[in-house]
N, C-alpha and C. Protein backbone atom coordinates (compact mmCIF):
# COMPACT_ATOMS: atom_id res chain seq x y z
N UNK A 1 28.32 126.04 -165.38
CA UNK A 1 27.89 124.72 -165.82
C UNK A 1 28.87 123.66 -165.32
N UNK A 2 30.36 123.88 -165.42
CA UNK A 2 30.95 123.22 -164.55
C UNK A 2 31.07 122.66 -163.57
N UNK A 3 30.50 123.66 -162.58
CA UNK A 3 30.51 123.75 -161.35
C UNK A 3 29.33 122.73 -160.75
N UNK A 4 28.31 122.97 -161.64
CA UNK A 4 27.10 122.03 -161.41
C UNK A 4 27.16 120.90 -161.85
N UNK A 5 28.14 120.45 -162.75
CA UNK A 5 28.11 119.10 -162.98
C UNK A 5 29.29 118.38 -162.27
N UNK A 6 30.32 119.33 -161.53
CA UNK A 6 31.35 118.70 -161.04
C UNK A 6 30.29 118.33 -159.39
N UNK A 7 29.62 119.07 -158.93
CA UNK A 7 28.26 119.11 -157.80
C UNK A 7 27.60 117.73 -158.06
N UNK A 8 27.17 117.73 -159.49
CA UNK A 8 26.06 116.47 -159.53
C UNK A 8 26.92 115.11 -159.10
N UNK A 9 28.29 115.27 -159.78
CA UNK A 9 28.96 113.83 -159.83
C UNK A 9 29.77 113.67 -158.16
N UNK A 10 30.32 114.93 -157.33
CA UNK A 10 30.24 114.31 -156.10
C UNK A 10 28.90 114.21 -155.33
N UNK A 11 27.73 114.23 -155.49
CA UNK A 11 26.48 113.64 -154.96
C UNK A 11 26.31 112.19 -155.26
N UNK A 12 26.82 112.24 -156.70
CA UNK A 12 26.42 110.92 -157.01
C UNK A 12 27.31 110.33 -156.25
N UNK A 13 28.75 110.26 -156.17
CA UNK A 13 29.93 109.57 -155.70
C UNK A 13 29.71 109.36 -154.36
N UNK A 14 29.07 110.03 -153.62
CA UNK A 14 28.73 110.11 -151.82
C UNK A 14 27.70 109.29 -151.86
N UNK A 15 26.53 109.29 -152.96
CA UNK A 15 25.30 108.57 -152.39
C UNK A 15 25.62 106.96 -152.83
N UNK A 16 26.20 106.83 -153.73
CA UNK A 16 26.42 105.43 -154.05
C UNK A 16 27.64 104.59 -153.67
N UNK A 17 28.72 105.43 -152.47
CA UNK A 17 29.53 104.95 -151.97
C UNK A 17 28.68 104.08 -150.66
N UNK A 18 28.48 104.95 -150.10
CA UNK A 18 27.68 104.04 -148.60
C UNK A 18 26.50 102.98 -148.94
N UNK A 19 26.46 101.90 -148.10
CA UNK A 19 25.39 101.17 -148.06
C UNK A 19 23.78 101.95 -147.81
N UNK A 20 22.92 101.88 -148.33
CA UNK A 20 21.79 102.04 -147.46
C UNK A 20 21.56 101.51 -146.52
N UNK A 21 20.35 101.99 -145.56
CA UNK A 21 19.96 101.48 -144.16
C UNK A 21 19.23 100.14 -144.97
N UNK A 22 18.20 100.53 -145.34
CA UNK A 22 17.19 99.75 -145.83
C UNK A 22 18.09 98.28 -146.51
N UNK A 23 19.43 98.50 -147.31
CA UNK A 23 19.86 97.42 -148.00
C UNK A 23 20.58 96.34 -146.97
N UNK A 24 21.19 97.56 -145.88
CA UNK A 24 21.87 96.70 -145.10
C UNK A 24 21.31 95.68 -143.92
N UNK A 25 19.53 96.41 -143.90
CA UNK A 25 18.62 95.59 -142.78
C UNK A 25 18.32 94.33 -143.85
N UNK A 26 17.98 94.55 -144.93
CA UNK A 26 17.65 93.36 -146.44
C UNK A 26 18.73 92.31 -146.01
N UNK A 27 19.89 92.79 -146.13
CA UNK A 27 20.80 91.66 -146.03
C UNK A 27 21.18 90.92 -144.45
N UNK A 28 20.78 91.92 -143.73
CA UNK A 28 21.00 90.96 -142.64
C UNK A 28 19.34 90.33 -142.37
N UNK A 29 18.51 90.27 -142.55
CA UNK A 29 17.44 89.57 -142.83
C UNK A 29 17.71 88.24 -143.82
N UNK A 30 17.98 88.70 -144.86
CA UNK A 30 18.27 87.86 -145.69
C UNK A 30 19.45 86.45 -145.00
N UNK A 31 20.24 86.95 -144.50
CA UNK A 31 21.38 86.00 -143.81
C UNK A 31 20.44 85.64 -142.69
N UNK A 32 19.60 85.91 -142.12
CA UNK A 32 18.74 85.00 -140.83
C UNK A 32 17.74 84.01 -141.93
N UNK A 33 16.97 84.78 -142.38
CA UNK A 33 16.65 83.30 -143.45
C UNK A 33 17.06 82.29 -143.72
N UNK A 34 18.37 82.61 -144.41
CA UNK A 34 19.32 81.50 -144.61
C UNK A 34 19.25 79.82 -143.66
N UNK A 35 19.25 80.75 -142.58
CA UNK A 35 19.42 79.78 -141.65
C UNK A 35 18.17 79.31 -140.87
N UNK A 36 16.91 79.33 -141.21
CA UNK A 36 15.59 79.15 -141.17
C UNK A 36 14.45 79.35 -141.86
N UNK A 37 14.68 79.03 -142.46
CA UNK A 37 13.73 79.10 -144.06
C UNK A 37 14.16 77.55 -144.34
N UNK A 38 13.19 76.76 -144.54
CA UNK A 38 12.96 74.94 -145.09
C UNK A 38 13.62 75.07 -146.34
N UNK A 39 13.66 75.68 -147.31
CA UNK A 39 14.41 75.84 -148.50
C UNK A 39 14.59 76.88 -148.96
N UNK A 40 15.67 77.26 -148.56
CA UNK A 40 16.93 78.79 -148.88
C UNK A 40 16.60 78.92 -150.44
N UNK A 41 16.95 78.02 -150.97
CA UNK A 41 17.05 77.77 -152.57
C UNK A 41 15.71 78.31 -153.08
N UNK A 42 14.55 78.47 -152.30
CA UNK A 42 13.30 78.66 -153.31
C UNK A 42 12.66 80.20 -152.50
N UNK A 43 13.54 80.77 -152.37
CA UNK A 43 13.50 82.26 -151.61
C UNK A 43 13.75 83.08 -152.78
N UNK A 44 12.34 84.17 -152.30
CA UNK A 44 12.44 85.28 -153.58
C UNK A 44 11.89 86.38 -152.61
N UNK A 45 12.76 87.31 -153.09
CA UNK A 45 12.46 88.90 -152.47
C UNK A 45 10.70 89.46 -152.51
N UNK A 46 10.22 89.78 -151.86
CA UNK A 46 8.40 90.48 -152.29
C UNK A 46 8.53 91.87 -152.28
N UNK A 47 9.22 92.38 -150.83
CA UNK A 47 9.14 93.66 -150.47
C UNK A 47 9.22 93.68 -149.00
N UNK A 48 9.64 95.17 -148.69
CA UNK A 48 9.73 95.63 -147.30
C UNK A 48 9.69 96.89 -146.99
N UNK A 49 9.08 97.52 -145.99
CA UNK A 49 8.43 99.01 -146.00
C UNK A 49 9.70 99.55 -145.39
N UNK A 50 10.18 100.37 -145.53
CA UNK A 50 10.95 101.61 -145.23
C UNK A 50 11.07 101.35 -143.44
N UNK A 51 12.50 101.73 -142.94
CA UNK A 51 12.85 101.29 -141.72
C UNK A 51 12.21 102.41 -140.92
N UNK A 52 11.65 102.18 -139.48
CA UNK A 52 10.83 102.92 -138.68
C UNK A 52 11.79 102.90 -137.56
N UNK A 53 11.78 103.76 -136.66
CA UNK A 53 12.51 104.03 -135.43
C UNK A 53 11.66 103.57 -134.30
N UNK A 54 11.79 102.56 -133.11
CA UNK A 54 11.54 101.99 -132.40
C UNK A 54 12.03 102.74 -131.03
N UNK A 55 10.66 102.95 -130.11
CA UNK A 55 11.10 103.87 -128.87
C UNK A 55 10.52 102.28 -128.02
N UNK A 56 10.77 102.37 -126.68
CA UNK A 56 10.15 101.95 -125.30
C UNK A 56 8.94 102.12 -125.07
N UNK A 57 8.29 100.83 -124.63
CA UNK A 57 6.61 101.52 -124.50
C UNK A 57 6.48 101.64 -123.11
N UNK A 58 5.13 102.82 -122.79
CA UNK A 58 5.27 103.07 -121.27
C UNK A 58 4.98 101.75 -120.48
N UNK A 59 4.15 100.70 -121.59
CA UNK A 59 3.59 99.21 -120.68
C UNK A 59 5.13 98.74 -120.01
N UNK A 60 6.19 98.63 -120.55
CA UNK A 60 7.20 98.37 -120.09
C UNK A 60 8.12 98.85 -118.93
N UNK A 61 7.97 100.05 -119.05
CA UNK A 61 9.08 101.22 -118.01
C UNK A 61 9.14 101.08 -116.62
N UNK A 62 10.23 100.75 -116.20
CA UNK A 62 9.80 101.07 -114.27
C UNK A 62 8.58 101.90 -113.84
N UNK A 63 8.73 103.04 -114.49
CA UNK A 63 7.59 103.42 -113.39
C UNK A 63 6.35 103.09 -113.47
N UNK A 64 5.91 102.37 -114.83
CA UNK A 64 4.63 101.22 -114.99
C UNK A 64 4.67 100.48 -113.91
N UNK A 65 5.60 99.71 -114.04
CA UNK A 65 5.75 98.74 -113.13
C UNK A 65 5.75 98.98 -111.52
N UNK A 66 6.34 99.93 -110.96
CA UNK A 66 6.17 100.72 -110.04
C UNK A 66 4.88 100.93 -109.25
N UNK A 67 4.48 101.70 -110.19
CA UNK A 67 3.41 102.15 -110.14
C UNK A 67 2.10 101.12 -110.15
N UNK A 68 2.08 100.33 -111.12
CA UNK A 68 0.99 98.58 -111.29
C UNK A 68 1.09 97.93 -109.64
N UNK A 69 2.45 98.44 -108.65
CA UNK A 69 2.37 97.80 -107.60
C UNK A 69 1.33 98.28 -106.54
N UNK A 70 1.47 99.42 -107.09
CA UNK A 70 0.42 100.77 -105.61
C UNK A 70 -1.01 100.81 -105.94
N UNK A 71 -0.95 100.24 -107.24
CA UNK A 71 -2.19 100.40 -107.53
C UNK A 71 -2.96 99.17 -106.99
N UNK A 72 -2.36 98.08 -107.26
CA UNK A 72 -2.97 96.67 -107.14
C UNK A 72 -2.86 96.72 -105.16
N UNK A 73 -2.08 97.44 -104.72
CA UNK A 73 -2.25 97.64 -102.95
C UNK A 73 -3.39 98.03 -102.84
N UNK A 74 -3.69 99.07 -103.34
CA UNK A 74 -4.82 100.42 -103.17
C UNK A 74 -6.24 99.11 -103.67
N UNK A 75 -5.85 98.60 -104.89
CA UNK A 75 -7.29 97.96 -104.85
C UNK A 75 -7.46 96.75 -103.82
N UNK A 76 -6.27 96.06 -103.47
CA UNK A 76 -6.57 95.02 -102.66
C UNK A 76 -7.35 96.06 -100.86
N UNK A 77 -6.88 96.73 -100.84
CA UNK A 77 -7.16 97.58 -99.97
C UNK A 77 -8.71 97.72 -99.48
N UNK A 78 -9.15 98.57 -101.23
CA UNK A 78 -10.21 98.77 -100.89
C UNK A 78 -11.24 97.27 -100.96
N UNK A 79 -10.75 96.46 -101.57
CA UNK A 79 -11.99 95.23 -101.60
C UNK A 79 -11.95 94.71 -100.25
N UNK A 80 -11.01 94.57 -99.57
CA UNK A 80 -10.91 94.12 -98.61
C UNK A 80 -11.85 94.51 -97.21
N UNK A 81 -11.66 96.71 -97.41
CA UNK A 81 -12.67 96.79 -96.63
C UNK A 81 -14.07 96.92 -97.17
N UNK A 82 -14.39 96.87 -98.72
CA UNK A 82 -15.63 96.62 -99.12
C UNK A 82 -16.13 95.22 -98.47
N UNK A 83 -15.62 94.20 -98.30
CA UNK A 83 -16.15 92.70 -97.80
C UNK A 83 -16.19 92.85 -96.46
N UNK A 84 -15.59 93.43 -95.77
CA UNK A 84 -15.98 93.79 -94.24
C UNK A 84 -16.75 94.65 -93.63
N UNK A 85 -17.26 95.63 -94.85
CA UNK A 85 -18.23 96.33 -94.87
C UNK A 85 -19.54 95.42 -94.89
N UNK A 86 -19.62 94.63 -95.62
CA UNK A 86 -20.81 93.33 -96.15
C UNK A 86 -21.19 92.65 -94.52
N UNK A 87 -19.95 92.46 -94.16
CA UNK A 87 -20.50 91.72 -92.70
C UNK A 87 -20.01 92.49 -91.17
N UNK A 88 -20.47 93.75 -91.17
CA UNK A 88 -19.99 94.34 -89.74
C UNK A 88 -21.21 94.66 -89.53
N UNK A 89 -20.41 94.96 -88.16
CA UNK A 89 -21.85 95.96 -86.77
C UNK A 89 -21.97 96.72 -87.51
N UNK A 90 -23.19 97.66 -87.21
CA UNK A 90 -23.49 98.73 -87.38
C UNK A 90 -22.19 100.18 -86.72
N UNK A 91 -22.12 99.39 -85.63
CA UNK A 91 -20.82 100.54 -85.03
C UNK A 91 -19.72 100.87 -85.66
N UNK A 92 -19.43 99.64 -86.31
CA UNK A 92 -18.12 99.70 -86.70
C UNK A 92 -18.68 100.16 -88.41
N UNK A 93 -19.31 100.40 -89.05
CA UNK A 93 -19.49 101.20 -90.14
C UNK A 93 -19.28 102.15 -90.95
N UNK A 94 -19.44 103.00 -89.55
CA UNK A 94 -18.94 104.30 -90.01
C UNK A 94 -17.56 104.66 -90.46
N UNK A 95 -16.91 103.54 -89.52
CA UNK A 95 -15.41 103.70 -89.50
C UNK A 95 -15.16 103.54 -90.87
N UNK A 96 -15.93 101.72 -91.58
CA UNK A 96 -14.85 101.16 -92.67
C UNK A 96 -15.02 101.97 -93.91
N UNK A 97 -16.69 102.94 -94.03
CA UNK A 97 -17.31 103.81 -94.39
C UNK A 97 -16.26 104.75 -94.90
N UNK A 98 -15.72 105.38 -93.55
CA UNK A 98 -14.46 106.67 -93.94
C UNK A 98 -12.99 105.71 -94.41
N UNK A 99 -12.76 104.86 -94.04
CA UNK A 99 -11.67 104.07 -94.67
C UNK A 99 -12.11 103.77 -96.11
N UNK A 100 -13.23 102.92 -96.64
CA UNK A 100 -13.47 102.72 -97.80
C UNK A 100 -12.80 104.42 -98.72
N UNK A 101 -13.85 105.39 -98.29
CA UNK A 101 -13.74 106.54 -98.87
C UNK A 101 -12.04 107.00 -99.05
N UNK A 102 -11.55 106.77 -98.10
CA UNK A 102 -9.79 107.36 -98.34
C UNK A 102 -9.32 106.16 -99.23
N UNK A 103 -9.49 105.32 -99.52
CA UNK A 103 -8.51 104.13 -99.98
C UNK A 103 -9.63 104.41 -101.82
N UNK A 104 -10.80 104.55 -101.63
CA UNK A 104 -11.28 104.93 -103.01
C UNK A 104 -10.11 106.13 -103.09
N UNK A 105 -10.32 107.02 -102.79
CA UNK A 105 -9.10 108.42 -102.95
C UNK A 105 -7.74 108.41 -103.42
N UNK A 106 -7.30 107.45 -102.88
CA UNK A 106 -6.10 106.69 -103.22
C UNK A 106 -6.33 106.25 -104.55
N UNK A 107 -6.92 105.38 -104.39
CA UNK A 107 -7.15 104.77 -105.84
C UNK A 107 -7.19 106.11 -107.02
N UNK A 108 -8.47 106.68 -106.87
CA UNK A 108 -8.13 107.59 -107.67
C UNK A 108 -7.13 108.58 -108.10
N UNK A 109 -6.47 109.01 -106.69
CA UNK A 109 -4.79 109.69 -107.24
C UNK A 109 -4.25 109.05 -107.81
N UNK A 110 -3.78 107.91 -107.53
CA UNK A 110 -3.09 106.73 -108.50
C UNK A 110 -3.16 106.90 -109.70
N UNK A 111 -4.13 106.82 -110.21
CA UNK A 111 -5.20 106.78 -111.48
C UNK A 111 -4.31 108.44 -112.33
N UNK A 112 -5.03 109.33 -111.55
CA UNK A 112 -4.57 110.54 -112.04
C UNK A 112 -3.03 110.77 -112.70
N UNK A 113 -2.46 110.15 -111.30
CA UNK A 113 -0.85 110.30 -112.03
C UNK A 113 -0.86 109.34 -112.69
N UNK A 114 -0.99 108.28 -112.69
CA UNK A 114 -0.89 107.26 -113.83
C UNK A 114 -1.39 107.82 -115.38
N UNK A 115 -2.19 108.66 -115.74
CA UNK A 115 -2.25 108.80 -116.62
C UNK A 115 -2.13 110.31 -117.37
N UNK A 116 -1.35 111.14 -116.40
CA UNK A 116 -0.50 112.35 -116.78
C UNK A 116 0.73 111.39 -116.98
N UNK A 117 1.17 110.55 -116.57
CA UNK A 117 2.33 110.16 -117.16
C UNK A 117 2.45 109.12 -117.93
N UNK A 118 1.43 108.15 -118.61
CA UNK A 118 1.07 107.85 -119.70
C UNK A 118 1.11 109.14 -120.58
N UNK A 119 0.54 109.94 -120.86
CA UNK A 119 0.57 111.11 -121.58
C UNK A 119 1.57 111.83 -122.26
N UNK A 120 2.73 112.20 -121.13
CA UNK A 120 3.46 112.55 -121.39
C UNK A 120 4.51 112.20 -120.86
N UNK A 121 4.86 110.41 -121.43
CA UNK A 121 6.00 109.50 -121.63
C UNK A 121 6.52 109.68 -122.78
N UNK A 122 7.77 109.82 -122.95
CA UNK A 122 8.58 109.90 -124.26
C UNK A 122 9.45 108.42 -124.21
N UNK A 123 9.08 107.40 -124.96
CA UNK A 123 10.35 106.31 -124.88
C UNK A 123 11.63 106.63 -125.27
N UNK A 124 12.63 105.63 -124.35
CA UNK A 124 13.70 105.63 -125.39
C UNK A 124 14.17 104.73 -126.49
N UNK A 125 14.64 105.85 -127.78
CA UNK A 125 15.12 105.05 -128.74
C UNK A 125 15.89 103.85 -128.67
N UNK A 126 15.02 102.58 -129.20
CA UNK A 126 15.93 101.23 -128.79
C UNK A 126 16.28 100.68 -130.15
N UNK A 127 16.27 101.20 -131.39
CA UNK A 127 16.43 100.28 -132.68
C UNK A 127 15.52 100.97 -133.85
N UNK A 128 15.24 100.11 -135.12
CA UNK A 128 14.12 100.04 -135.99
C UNK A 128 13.93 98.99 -136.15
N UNK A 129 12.65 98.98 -137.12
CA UNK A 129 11.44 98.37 -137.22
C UNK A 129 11.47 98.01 -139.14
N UNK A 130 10.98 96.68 -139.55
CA UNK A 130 10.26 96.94 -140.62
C UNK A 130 9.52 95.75 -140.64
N UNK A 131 8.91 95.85 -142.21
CA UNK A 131 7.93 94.84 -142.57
C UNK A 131 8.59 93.95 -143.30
N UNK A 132 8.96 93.04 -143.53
CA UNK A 132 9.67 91.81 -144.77
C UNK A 132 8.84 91.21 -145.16
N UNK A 133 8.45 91.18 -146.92
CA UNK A 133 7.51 89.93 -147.43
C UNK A 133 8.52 89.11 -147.84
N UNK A 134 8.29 87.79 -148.25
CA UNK A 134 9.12 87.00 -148.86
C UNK A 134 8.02 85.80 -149.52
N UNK A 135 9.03 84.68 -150.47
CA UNK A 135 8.32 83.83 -150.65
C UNK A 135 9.32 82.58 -150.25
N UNK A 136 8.98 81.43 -150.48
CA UNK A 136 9.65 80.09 -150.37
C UNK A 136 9.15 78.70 -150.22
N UNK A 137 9.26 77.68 -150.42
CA UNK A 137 8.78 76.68 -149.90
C UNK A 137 8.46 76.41 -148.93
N UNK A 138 7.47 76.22 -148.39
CA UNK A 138 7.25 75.68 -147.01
C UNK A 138 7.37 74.01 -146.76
N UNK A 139 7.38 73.25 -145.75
CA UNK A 139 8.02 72.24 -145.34
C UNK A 139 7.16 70.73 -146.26
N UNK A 140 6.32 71.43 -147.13
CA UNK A 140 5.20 70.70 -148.31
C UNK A 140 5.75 70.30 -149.53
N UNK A 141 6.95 71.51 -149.28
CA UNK A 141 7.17 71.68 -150.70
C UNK A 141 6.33 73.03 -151.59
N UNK A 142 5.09 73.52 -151.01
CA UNK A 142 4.26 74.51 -151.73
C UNK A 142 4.94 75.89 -151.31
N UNK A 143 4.71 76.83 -152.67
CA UNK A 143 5.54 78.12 -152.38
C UNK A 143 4.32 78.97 -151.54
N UNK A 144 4.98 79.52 -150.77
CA UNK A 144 3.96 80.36 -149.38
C UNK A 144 4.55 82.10 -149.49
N UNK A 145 4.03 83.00 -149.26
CA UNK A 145 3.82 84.12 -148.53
C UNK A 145 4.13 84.39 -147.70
N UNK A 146 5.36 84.84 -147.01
CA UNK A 146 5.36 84.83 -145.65
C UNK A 146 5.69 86.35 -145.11
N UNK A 147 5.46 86.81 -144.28
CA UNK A 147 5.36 88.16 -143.69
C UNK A 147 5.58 88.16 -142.37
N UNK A 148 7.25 89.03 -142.05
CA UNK A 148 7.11 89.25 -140.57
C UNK A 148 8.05 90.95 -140.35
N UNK A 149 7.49 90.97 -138.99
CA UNK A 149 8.00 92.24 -138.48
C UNK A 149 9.69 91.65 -137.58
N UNK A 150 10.34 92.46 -138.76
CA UNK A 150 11.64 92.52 -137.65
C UNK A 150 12.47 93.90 -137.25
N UNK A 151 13.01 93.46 -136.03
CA UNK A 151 13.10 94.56 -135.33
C UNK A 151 14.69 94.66 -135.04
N UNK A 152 15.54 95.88 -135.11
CA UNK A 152 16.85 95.64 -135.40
C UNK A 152 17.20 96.76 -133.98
N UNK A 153 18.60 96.36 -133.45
CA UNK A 153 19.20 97.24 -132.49
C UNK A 153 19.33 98.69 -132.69
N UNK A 154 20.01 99.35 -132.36
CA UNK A 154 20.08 101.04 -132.81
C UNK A 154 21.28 101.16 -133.65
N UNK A 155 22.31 100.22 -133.45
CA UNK A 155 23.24 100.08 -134.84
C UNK A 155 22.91 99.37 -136.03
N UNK A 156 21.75 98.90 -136.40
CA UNK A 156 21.45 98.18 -137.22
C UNK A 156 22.08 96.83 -137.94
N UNK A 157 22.40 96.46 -136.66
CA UNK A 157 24.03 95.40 -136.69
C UNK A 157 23.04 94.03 -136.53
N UNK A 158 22.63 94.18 -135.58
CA UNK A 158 21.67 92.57 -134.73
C UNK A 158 19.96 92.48 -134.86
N UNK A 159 19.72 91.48 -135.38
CA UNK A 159 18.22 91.22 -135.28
C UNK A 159 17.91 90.99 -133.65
N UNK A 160 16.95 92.25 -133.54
CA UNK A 160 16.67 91.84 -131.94
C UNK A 160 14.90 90.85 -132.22
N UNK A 161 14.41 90.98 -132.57
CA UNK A 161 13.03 90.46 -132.49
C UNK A 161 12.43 90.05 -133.96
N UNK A 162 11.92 88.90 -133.91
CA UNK A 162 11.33 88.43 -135.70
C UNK A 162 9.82 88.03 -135.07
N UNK A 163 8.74 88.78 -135.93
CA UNK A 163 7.40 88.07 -135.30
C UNK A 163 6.66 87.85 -136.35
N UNK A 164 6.15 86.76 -136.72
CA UNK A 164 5.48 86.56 -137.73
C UNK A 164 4.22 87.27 -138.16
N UNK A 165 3.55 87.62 -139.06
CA UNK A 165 2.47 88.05 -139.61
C UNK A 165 1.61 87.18 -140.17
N UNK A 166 0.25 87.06 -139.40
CA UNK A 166 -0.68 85.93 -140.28
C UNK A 166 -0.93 86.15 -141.59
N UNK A 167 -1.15 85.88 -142.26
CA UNK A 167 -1.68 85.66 -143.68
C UNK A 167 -3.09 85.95 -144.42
């Protein structure tokens, strides 16, 4: 019995020594308010959902980007000989005919790898995420609702991104 209560009280002593994540994103939220919020003074806590881990999206990554270049070749490609297809000889047909067909081909490999590696993109971890409600005056004077997503570094030190939530 000892043993289990000398157990319970260093759990307790470990869990209530450290800050939480969640308290320490509250307060540095709370200190950006401060300094943009119309009246600090009429600020009241609502709620905020539990911190989420934030990866890289593939829309972003070099090889999106990379890749968005070969693709937009491949289509300028093929429109190009689709419209010269519209106004040629007959002789020359056949040719833009088998060109159209390889540059469609293209296009479609493109396509293919483009989306095996959409698939199986893993981002990298850049931060977390949460939801903040709050209340306060707005610039009326009337107390408002306000809701935004902010987004914190991977030390949970710096607000990297604040985006508002409509209402």
């Amino acid at each position: 019995m000892k043993k289990l209560a000398l157990l319970a009280i260093t759990i307790l002593i470990v869990c209530s020594c450290g800050q939480s994540s969640e308290n320490k994103a509250r307060k540095i939220i709370e200190n950006h308010l401060q300094t943009t919020m119309n009246d600090w003074s009429s600020y009241e806590f609502v709620g905020m959902t539990p911190l989420d881990s934030v990866f890289t999206k593939f829309e972003e990554s070099d090889y999106m980007k990379e890749h968005r270049k070969k693709m937009l070749t491949a289509m300028v490609n093929t429109g190009d000989i689709k419209s010269k297809l519209r106004s040629c000889e007959k002789s020359v047909e056949s040719i833009l005919q088998d060109s159209l067909l390889y540059f469609q081909n293209i296009e479609d490999s493109l396509m293919d790898v483009f989306n095996v590696q959409r698939e199986s993109f893993k981002g990298d971890f850049i931060g977390y995420e949460t939801t903040f409600s709050f209340r306060g005056n707005n610039k009326l004077g009337a107390k408002v609702l306000s809701n935004i997503i902010v987004t914190f570094d991977k030390d949970l030190t710096v607000i990297t991104n604040v985006k508002e939530i409509d209402n």
